[in-house]
Structure formats: C-alpha cells, structure tokens
N, C-alpha and C. Protein backbone atom coordinates (compact mmCIF):
# COMPACT_ATOMS: atom_id res chain seq x y z
N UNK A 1 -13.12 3.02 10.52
CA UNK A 1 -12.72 3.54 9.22
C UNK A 1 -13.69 4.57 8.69
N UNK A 2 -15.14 4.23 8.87
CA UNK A 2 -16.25 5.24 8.51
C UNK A 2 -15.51 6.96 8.96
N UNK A 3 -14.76 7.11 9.93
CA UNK A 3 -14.32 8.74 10.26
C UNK A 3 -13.34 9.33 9.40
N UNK A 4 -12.89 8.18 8.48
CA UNK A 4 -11.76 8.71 7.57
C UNK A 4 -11.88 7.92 6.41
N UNK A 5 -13.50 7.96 5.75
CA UNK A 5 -13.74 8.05 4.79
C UNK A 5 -12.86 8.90 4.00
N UNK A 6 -13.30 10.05 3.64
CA UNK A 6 -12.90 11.47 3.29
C UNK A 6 -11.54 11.54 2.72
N UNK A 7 -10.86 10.54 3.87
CA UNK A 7 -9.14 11.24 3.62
C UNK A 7 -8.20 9.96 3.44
N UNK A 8 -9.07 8.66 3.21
CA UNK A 8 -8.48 7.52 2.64
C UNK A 8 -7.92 7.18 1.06
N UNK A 9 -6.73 7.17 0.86
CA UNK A 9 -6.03 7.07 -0.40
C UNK A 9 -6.08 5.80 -1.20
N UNK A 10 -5.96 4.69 -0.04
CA UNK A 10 -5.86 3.50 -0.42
C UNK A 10 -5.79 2.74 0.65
N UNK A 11 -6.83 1.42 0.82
CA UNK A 11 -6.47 0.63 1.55
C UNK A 11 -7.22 -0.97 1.13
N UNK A 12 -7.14 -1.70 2.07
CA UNK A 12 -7.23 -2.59 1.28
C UNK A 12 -6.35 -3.99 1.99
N UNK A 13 -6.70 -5.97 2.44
CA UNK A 13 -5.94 -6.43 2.49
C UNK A 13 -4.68 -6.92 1.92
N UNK A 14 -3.70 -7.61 2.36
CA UNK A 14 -2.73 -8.53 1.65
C UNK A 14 -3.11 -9.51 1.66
N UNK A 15 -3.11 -11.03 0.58
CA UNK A 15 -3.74 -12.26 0.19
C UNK A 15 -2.78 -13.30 0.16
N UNK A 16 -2.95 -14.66 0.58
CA UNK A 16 -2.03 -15.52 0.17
C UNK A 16 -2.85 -15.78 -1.11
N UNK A 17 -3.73 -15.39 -1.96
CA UNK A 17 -4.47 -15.76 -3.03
C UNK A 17 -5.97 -15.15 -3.30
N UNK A 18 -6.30 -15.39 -4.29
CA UNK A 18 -8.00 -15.22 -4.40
C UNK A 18 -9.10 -15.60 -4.02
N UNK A 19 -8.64 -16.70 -3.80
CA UNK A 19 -9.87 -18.12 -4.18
C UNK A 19 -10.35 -18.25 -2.69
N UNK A 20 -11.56 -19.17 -2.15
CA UNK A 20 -12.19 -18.71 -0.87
C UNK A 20 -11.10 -19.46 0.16
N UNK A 21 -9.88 -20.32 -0.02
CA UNK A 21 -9.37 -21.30 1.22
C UNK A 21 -8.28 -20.00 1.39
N UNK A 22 -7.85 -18.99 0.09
CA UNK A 22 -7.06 -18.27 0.98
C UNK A 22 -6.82 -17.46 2.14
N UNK A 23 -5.92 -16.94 2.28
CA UNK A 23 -6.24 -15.89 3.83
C UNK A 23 -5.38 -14.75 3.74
N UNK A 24 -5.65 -13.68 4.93
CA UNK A 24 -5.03 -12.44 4.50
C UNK A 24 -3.79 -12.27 5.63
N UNK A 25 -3.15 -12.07 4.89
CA UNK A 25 -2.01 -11.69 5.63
C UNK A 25 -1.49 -10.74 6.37
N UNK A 26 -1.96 -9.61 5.88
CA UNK A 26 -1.94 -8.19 6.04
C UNK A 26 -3.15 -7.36 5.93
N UNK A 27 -2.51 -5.79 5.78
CA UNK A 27 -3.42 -5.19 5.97
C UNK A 27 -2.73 -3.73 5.69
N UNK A 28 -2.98 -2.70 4.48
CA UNK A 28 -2.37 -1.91 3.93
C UNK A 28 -3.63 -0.64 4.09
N UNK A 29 -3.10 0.58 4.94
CA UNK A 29 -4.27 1.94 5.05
C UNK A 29 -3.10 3.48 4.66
N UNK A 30 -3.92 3.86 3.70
CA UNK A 30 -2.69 5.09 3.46
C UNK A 30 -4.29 6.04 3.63
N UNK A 31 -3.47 6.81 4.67
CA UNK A 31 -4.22 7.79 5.08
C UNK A 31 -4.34 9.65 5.14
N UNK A 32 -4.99 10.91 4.95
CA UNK A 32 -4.16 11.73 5.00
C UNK A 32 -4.53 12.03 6.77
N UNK A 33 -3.47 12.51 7.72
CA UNK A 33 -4.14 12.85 8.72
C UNK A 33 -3.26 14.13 9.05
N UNK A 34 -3.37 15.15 9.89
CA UNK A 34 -2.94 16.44 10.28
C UNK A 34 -1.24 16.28 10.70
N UNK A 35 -0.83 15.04 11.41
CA UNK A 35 0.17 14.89 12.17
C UNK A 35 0.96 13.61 12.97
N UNK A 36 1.98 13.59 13.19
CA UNK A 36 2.28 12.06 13.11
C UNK A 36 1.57 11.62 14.61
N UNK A 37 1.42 12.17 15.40
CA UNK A 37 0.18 11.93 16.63
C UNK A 37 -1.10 11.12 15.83
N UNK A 38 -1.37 11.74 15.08
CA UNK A 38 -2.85 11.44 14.53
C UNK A 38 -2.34 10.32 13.89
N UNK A 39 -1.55 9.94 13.17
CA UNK A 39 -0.86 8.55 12.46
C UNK A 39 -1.01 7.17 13.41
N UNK A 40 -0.10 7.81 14.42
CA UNK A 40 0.24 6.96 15.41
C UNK A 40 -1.38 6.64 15.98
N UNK A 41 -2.11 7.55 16.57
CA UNK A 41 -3.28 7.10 16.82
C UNK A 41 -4.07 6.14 15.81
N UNK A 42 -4.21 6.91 14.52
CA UNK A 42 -4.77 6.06 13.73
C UNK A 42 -4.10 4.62 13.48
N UNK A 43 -3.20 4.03 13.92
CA UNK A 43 -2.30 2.61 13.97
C UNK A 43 -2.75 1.97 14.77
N UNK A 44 -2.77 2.55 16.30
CA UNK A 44 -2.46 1.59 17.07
C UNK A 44 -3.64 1.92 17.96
N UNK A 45 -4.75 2.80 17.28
CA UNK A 45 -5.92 2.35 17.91
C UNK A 45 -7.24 1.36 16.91
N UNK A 46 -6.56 1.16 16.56
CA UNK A 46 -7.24 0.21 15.54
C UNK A 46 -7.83 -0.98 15.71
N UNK A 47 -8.79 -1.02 16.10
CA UNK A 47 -9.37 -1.90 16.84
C UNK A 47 -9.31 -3.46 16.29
N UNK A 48 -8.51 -3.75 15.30
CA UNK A 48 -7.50 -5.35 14.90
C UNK A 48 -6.47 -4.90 15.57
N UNK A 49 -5.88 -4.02 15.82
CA UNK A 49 -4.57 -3.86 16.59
C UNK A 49 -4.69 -4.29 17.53
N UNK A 50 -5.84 -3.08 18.17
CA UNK A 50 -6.01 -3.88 19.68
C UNK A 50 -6.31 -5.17 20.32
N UNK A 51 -6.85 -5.43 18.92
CA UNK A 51 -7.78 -6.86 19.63
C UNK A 51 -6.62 -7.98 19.16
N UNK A 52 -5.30 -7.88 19.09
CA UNK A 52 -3.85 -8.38 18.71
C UNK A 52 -3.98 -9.18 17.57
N UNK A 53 -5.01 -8.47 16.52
CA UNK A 53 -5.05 -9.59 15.31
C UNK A 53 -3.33 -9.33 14.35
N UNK A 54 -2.69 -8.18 14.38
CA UNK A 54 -1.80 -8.15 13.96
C UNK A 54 -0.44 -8.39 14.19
N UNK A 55 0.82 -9.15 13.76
CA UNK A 55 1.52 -9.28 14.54
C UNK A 55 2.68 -8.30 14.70
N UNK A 56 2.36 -7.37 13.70
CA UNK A 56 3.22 -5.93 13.55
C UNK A 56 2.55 -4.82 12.92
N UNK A 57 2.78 -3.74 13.03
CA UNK A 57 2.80 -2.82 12.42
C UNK A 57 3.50 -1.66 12.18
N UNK A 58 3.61 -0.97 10.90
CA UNK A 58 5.22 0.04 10.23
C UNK A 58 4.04 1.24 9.54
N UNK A 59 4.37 2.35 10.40
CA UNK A 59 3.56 3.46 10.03
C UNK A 59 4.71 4.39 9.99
N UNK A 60 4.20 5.12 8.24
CA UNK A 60 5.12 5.96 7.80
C UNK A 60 4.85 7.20 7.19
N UNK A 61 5.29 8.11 6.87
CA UNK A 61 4.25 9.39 6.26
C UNK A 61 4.44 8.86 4.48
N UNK A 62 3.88 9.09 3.73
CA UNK A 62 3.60 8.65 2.24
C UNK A 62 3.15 9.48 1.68
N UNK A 63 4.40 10.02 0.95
CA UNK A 63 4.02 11.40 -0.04
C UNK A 63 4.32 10.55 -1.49
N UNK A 64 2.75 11.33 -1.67
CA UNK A 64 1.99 10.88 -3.22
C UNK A 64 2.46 10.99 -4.44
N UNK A 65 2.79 10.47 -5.42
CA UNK A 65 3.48 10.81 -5.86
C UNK A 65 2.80 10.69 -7.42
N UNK A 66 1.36 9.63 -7.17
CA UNK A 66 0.13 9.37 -8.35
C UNK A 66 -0.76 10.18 -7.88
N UNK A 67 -0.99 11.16 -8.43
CA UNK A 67 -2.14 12.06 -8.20
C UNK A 67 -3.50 11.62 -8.17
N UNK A 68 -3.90 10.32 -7.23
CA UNK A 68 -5.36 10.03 -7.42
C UNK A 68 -5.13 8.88 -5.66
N UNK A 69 -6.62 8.49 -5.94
CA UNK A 69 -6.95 7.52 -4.89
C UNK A 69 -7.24 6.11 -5.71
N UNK A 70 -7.14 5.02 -4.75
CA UNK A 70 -7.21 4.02 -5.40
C UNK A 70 -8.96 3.90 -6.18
N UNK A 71 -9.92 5.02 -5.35
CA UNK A 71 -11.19 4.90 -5.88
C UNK A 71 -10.80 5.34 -7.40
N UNK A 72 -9.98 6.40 -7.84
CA UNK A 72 -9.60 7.17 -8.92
C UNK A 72 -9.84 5.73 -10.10
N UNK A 73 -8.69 5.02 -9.78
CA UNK A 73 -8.16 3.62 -10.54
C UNK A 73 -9.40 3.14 -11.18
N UNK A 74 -9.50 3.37 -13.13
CA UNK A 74 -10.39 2.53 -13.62
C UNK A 74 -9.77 1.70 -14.55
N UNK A 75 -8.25 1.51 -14.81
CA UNK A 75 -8.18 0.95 -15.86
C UNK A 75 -7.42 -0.65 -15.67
N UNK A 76 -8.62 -1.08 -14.85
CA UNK A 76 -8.07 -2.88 -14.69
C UNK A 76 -8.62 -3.12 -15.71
N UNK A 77 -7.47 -4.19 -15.92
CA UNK A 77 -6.94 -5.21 -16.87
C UNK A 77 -6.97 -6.61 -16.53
N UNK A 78 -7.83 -7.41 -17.60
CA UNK A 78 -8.75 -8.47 -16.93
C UNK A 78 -7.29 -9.29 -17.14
N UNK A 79 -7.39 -10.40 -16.01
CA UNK A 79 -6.33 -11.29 -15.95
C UNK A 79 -5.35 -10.81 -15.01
N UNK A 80 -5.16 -9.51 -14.96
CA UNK A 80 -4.38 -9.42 -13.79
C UNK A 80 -4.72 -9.15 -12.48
N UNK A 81 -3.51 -9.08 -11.53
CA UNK A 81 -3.53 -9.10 -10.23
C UNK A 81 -3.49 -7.91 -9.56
N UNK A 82 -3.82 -7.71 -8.48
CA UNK A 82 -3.41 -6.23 -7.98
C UNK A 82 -2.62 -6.72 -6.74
N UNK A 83 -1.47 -5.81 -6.68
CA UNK A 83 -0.41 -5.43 -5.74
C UNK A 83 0.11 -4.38 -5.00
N UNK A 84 0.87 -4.76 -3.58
CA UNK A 84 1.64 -3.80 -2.95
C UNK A 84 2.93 -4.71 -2.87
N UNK A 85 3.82 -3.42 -3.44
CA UNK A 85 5.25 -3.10 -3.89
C UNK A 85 6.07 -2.63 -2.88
N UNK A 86 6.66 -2.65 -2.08
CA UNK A 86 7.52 -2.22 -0.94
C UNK A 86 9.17 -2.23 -1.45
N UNK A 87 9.78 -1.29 -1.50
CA UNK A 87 11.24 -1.58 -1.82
C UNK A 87 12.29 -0.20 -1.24
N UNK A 88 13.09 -0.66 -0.66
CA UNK A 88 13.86 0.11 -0.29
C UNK A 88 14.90 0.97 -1.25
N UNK A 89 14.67 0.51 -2.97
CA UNK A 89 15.70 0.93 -4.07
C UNK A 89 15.45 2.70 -4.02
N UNK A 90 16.60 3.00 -4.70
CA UNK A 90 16.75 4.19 -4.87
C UNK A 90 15.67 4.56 -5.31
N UNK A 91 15.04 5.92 -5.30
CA UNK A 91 13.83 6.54 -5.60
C UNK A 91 14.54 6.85 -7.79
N UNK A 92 13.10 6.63 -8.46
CA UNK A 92 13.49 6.67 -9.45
C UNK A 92 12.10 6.91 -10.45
N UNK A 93 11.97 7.88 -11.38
CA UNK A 93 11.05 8.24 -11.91
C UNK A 93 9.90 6.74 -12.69
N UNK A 94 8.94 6.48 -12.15
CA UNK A 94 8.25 5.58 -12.48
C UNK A 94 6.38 5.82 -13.03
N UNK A 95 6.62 5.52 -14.63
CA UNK A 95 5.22 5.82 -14.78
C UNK A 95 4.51 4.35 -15.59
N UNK A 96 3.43 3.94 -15.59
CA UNK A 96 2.86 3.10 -15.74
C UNK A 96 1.53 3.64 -15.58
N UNK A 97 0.53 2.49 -16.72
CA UNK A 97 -0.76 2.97 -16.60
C UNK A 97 -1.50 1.96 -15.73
N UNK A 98 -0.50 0.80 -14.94
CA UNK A 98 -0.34 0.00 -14.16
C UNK A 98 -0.93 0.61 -12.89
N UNK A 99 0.25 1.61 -12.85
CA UNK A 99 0.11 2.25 -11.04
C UNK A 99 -1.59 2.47 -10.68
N UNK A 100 -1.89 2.40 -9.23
CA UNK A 100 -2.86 2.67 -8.81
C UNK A 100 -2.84 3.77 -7.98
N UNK A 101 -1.76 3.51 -7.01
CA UNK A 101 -1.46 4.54 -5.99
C UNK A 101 0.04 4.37 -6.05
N UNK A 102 0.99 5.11 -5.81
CA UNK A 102 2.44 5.12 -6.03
C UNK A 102 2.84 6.52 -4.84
N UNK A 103 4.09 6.29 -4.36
CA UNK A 103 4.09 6.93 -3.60
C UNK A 103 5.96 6.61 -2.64
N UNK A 104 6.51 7.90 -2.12
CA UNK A 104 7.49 7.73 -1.36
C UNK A 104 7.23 7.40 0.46
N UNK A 105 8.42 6.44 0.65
CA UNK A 105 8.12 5.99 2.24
C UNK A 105 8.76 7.15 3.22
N UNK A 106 8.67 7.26 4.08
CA UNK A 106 9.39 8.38 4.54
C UNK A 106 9.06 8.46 6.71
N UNK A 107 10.01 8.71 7.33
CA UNK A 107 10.13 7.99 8.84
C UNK A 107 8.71 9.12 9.29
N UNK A 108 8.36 8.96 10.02
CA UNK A 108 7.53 9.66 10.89
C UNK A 108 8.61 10.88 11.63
N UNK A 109 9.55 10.70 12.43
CA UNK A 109 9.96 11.51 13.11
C UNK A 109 10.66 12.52 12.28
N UNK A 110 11.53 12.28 10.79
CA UNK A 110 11.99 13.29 10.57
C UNK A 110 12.07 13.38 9.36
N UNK A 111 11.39 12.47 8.91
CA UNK A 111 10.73 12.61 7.06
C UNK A 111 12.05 11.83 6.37
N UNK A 112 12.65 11.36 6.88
CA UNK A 112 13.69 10.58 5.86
C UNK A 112 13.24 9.57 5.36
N UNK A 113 13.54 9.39 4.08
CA UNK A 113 12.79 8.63 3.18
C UNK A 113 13.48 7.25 3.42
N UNK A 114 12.81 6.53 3.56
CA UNK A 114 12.92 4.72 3.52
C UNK A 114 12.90 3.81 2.48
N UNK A 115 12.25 4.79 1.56
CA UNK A 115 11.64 3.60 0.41
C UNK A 115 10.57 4.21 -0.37
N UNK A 116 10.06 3.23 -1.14
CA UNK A 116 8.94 3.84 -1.92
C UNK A 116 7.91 2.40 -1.94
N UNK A 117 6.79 2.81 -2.17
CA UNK A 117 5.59 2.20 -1.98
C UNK A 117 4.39 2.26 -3.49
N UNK A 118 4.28 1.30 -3.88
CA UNK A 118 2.96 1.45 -4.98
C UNK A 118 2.22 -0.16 -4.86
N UNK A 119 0.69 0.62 -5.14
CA UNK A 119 -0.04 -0.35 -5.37
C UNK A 119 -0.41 -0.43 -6.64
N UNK A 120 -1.12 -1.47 -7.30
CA UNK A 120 -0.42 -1.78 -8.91
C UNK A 120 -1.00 -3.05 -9.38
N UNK A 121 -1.08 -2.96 -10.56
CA UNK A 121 -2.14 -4.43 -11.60
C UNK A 121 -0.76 -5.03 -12.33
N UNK A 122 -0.72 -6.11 -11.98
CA UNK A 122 0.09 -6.92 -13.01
C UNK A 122 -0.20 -8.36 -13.20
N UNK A 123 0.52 -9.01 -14.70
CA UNK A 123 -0.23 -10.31 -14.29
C UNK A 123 0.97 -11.47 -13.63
N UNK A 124 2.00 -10.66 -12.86
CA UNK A 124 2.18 -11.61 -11.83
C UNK A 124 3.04 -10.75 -10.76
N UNK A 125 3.59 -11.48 -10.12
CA UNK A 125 4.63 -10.69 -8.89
C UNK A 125 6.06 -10.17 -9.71
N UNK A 126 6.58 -10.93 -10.40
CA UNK A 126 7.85 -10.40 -11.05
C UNK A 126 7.63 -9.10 -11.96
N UNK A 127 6.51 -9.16 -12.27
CA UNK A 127 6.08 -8.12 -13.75
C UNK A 127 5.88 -7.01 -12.34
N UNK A 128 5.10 -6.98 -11.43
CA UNK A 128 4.80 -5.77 -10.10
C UNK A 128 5.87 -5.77 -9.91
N UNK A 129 7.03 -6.11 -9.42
CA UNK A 129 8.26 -5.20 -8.68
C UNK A 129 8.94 -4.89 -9.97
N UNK A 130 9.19 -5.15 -10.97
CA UNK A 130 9.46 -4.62 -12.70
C UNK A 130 9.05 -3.34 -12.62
N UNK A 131 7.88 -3.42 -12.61
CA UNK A 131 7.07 -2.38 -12.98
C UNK A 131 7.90 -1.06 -12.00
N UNK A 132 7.76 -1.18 -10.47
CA UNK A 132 8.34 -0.43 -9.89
C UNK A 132 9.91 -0.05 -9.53
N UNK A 133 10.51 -0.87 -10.40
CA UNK A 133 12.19 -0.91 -10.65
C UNK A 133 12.61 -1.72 -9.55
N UNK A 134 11.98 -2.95 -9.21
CA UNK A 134 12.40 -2.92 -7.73
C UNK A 134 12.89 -4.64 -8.09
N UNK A 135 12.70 -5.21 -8.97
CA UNK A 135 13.00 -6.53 -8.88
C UNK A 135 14.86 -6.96 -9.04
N UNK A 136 15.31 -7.50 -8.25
CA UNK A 136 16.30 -7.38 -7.89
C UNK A 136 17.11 -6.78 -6.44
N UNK A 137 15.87 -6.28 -5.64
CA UNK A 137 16.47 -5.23 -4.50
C UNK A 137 15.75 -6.57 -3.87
N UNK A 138 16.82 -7.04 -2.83
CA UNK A 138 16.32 -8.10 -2.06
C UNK A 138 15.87 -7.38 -0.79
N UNK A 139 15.50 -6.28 -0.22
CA UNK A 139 14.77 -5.47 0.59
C UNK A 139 13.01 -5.28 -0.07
N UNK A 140 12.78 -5.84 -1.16
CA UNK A 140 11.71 -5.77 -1.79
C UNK A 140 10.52 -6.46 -1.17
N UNK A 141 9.23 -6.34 -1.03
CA UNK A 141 8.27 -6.85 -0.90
C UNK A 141 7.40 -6.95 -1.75
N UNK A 142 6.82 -8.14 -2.11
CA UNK A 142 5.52 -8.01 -3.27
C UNK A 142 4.43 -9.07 -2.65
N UNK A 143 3.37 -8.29 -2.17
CA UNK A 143 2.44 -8.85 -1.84
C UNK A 143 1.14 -8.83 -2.65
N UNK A 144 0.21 -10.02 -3.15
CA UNK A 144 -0.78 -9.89 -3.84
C UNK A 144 -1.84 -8.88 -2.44
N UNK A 145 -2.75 -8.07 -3.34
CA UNK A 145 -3.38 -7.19 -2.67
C UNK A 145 -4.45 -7.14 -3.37
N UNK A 146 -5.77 -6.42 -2.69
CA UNK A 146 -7.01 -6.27 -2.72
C UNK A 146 -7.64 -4.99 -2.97
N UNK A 147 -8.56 -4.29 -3.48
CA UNK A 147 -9.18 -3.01 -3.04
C UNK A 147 -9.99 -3.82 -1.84
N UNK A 148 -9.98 -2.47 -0.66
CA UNK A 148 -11.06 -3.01 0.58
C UNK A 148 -11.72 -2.15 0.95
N UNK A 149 -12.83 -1.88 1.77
CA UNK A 149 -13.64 -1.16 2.56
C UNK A 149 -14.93 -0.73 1.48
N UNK A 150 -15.48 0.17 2.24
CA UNK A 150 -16.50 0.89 1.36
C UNK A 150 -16.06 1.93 0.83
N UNK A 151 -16.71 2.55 -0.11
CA UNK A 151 -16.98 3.61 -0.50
C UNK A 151 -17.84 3.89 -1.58
C-alpha cells in the first residue's frame, strides 16, 4: 500500500463490530490508477489476495462524485458509526454532511455504471442506506466500516 500512498481515496476494513472479539469481514481500497490493467493488478496482486485471505473480490472504476479523500473527512459525529453503502438504485443527487467519500460504480471494461458507492457516519445501518437513498433496494449492502492504513 506504501506505493499508492499518494493516490488512495479511501480505504479501510469491513467489521462485524467494534469491540476487540469482533472480526473483519472485508476489505474496501478506492484507488486512482492510470488504467484498468493497473486496477486489475492492483486487486489481485495483493498480497491478502494472494495469500487466499479473501474469498472474493469486485473491482470497479469509481468516479467521485465527493470532492475529497476520506483523509479530507473531519466532521465525525460522536456516537456514530462509519459505513460502506453499496446499492444498485438508480443514481440520484445525494448530499449529506454525513458523506465521507461518495461516488458512482461503474464496469471496468466499458464504464457502465452498476451502482453507486459511499462511505458515511451514521448512528446506525438503516439511517446509512437512508442517507444514500438506498434503503429499500434489496441489491443494497451496508457494511459497518473503518478508516485504515497510514497516513
């Protein structure tokens, strides 16, 4: 990760919780890189990839749509949680002082959009896919999430 300091947007695990018995589920990297070669490399040479800690992975291009990085993000709000939002709903103008990183999903091979993606403070899972218009789209994902790495 140290080589793409520089051009990291957001990353960070997925949690079954906070507290020390929980565990991570996932594993969320939005990256900028030159080309979907360089994507693909950056996925699946990943040395948890390789070493088969993961049991999947969905790499997509992610055009920004919050003008910042999750380093940007100062305005947590004590009591709440931070999240990633996954939903396949129609794309739809979304602002919140919530959002951290927000952003459209879109295929690698020919940019068709899939979905939309935000990471996000709320104080629970129903209030996070709310927030992103998404509660109700049973294609939805809401995973509690982390800031991770250095910087």
């Amino acid at each position: 990760m140290d080589g793409y300091g520089d051009r990291l947007i957001a990353r960070g695990p997925t949690l079954t919780g906070y507290g020390d018995d929980d565990e991570t589920t996932g594993s969320l990297h939005v990256v900028e890189v030159p080309d979907d070669e360089a994507a693909r490399a950056f996925a699946y040479e990943d040395p948890y990839y390789r070493a088969g800690v993961f049991d999947s992975v969905r790499v997509y291009r992610f055009e920004k749509l919050a003008g910042r990085t999750m380093w940007d993000f100062a305005e947590a709000v004590e009591g709440y949680n931070r999240y990633l939002v996954i939903t396949e709903s129609e794309s739809v103008p979304v602002t919140s002082k919530h959002l951290i990183v927000y952003g459209e999903l879109l295929t690698l091979e020919d940019g068709q959009r899939v979905g939309r993606a935000a990471m996000l403070e709320a104080p629970d899972s129903e209030t996070a896919a709310a927030i992103l218009q998404a509660d109700g789209d049973p294609s939805s994902e809401v995973h509690l999430w982390a800031f991770g790495g250095r910087r």
